[in-house]
C-alpha atoms as a PDB file:
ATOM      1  CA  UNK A   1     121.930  85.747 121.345  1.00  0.00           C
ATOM      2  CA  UNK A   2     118.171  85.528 121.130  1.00  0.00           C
ATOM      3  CA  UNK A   3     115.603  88.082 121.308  1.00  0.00           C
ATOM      4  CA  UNK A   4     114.433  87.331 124.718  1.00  0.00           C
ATOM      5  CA  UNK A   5     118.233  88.826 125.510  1.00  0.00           C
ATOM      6  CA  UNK A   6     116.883  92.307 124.479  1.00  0.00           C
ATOM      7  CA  UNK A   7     113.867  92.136 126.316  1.00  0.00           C
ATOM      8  CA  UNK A   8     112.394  91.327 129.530  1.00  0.00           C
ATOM      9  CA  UNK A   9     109.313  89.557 130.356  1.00  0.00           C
ATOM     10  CA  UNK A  10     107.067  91.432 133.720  1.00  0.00           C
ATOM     11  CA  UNK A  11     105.093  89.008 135.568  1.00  0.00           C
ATOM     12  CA  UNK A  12     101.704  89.359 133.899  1.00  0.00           C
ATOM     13  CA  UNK A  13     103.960  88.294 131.129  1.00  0.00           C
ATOM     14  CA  UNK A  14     104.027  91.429 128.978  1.00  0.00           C
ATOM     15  CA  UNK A  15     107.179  92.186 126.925  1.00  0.00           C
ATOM     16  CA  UNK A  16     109.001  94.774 128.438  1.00  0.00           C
ATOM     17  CA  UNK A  17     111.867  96.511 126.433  1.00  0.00           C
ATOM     18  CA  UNK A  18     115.037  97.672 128.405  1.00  0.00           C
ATOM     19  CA  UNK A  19     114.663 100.985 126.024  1.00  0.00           C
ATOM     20  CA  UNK A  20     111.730 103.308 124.895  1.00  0.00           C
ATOM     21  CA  UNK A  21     111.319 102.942 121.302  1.00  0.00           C
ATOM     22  CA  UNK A  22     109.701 105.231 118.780  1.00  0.00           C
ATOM     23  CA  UNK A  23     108.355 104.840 115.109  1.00  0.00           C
ATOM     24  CA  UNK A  24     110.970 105.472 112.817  1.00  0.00           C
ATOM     25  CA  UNK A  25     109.881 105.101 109.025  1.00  0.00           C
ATOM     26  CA  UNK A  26     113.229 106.259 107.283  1.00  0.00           C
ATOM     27  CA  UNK A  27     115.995 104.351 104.711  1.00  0.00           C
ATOM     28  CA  UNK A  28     118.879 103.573 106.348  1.00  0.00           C
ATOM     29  CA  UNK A  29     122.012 102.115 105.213  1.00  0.00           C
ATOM     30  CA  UNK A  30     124.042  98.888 106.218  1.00  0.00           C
ATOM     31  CA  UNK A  31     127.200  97.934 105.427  1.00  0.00           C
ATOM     32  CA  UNK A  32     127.796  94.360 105.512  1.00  0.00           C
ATOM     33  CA  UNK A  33     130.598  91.768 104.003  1.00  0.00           C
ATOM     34  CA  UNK A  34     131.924  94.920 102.193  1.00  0.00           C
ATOM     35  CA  UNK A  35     128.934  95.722 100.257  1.00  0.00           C
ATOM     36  CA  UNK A  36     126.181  98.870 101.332  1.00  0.00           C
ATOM     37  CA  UNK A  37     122.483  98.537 100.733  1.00  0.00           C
ATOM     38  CA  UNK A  38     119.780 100.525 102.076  1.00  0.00           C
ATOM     39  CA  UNK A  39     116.837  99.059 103.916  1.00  0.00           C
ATOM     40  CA  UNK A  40     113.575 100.529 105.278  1.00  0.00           C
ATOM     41  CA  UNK A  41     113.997 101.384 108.963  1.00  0.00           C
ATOM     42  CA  UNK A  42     110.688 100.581 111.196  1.00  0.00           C
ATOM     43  CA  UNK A  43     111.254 101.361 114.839  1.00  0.00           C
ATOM     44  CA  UNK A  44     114.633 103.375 116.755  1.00  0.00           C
ATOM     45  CA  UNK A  45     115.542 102.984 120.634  1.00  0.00           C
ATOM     46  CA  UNK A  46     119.085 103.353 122.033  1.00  0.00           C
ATOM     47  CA  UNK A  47     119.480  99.695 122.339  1.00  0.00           C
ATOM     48  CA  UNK A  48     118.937  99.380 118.534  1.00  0.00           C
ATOM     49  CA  UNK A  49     116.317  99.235 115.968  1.00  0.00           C
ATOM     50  CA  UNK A  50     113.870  97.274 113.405  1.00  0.00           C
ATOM     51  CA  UNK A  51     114.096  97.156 110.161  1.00  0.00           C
ATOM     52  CA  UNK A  52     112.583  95.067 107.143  1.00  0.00           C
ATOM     53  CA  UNK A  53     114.631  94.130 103.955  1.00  0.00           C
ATOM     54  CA  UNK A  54     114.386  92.486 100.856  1.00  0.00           C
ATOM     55  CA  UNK A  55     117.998  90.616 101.431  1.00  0.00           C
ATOM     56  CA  UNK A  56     118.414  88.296 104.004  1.00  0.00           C
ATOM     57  CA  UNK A  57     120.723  88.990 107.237  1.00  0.00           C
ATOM     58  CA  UNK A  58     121.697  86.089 109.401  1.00  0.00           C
ATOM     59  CA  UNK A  59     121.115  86.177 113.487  1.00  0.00           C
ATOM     60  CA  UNK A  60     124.643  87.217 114.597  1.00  0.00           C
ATOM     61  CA  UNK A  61     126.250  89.044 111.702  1.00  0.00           C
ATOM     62  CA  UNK A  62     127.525  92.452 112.141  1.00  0.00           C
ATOM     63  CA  UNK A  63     126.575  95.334 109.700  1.00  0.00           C
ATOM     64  CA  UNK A  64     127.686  98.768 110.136  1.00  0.00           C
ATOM     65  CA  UNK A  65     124.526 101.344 110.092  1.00  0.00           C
ATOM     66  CA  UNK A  66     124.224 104.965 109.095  1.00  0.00           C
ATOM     67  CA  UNK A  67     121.222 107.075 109.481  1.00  0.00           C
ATOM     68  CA  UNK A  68     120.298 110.414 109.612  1.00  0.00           C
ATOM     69  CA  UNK A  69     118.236 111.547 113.112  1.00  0.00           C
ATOM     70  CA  UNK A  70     115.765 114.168 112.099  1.00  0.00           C
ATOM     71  CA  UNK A  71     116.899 117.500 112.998  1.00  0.00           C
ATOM     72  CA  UNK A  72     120.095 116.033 111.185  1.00  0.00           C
ATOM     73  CA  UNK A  73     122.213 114.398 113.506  1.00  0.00           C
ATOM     74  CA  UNK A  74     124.170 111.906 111.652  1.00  0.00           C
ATOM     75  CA  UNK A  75     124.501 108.701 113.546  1.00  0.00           C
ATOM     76  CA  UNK A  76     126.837 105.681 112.107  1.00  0.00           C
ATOM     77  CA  UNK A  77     127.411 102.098 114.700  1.00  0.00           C
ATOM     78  CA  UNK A  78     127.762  98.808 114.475  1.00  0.00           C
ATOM     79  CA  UNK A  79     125.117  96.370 115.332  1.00  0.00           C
ATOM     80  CA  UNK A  80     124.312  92.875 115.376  1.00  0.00           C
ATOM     81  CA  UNK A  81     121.539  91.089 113.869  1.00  0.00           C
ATOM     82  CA  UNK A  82     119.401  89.367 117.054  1.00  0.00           C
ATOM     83  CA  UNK A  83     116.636  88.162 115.457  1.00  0.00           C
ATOM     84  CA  UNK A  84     113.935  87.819 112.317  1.00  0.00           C
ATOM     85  CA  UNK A  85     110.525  88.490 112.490  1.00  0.00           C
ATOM     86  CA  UNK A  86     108.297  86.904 109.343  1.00  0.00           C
ATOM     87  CA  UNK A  87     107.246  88.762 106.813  1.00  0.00           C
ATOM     88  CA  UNK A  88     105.025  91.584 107.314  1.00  0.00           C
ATOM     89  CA  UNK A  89     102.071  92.817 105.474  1.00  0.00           C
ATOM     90  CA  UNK A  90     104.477  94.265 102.910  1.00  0.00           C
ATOM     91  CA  UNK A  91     105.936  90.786 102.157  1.00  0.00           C
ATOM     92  CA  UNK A  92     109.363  91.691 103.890  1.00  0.00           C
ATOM     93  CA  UNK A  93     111.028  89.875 106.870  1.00  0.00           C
ATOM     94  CA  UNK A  94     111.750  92.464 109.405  1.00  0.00           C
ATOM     95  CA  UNK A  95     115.308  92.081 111.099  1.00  0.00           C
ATOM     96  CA  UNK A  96     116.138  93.169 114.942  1.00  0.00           C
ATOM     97  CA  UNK A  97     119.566  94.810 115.410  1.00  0.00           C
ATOM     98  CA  UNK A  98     121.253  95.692 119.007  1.00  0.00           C
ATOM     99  CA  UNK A  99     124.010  98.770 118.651  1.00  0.00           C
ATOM    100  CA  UNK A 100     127.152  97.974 120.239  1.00  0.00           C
ATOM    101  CA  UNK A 101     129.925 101.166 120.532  1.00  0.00           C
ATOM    102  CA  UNK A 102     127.410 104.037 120.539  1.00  0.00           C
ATOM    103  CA  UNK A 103     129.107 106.836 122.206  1.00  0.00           C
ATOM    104  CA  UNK A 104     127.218 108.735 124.700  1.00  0.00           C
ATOM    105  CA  UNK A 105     126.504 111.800 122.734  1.00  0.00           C
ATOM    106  CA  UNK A 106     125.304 109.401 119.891  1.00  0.00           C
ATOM    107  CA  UNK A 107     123.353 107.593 122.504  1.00  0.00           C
ATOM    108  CA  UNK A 108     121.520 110.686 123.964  1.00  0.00           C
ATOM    109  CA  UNK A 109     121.055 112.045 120.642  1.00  0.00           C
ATOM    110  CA  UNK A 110     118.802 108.733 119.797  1.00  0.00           C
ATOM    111  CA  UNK A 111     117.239 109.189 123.424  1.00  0.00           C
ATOM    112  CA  UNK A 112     116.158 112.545 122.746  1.00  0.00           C
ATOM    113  CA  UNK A 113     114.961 112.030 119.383  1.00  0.00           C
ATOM    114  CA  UNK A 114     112.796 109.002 121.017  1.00  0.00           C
ATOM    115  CA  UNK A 115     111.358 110.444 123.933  1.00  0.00           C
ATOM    116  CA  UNK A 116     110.097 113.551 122.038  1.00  0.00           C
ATOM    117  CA  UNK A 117     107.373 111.235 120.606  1.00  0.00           C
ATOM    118  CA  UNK A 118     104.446 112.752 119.466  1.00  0.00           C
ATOM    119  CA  UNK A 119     100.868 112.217 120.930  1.00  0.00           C
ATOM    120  CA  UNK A 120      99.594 109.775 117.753  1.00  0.00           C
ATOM    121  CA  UNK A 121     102.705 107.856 118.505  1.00  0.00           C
ATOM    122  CA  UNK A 122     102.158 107.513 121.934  1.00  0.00           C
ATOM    123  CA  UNK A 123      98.203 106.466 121.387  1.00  0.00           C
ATOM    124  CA  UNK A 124      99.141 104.035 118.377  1.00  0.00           C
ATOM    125  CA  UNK A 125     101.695 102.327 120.776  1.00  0.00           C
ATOM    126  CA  UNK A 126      99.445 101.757 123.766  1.00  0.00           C
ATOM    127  CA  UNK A 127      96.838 100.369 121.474  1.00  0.00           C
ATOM    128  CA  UNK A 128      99.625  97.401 120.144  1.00  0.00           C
ATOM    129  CA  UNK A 129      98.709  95.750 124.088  1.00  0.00           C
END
């Protein structure tokens, strides 16, 4: 599935996400082919979350993911890889995953975590447009 899948394009031809997302600077871990590695999370929403690695993931493979939601809810779901961004200013490609099986209370957990954004958040966000 491609990226445009996640997101929706408005008329003036702005990306709009289906989900809020919030800044989310944290290791998290994958679990992939049998083997666990931890990567450097960048952004969280419900729908998934963006995250930049050293190892190379391929668009449709599944990993398993377990973080830890400050305030210490423990989340673990699988996800699939939906697309790669180049390489940042840190030299890593950032990879796109989309959560599949999230239970609702994991799901509103990761809601309220994102909508309790701060104001610098908020500001740094509407500058991105």
């Amino acid at each position: 599935m491609a990226a445009d899948s996640f997101k929706k394009t408005v008329p003036t031809g702005v990306e709009a996400r289906r989900t809020p997302r919030r800044v989310f600077q944290r290791p998290v871990g994958l679990l992939r082919h049998g083997e666990y590695t931890v990567v450097g999370a960048l952004q969280l929403s419900e729908g998934g979350m963006l995250f930049q690695s050293r190892e190379k993931f391929q668009i449709h493979e599944f990993v398993v993911i377990s973080m830890v939601i400050p305030g210490g809810a423990s989340i673990v779901t699988r996800g699939e890889i939906i697309y790669e961004r180049p390489p940042n200013a840190s030299g890593l490609p950032q990879f796109g995953v989309r959560f599949s099986g999230l239970t609702l209370q994991l799901r509103r957990l990761i809601r309220n975590y994102v909508t309790a954004k701060t104001q610098a958040e908020a500001e740094a966000e509407a500058s991105e447009f």
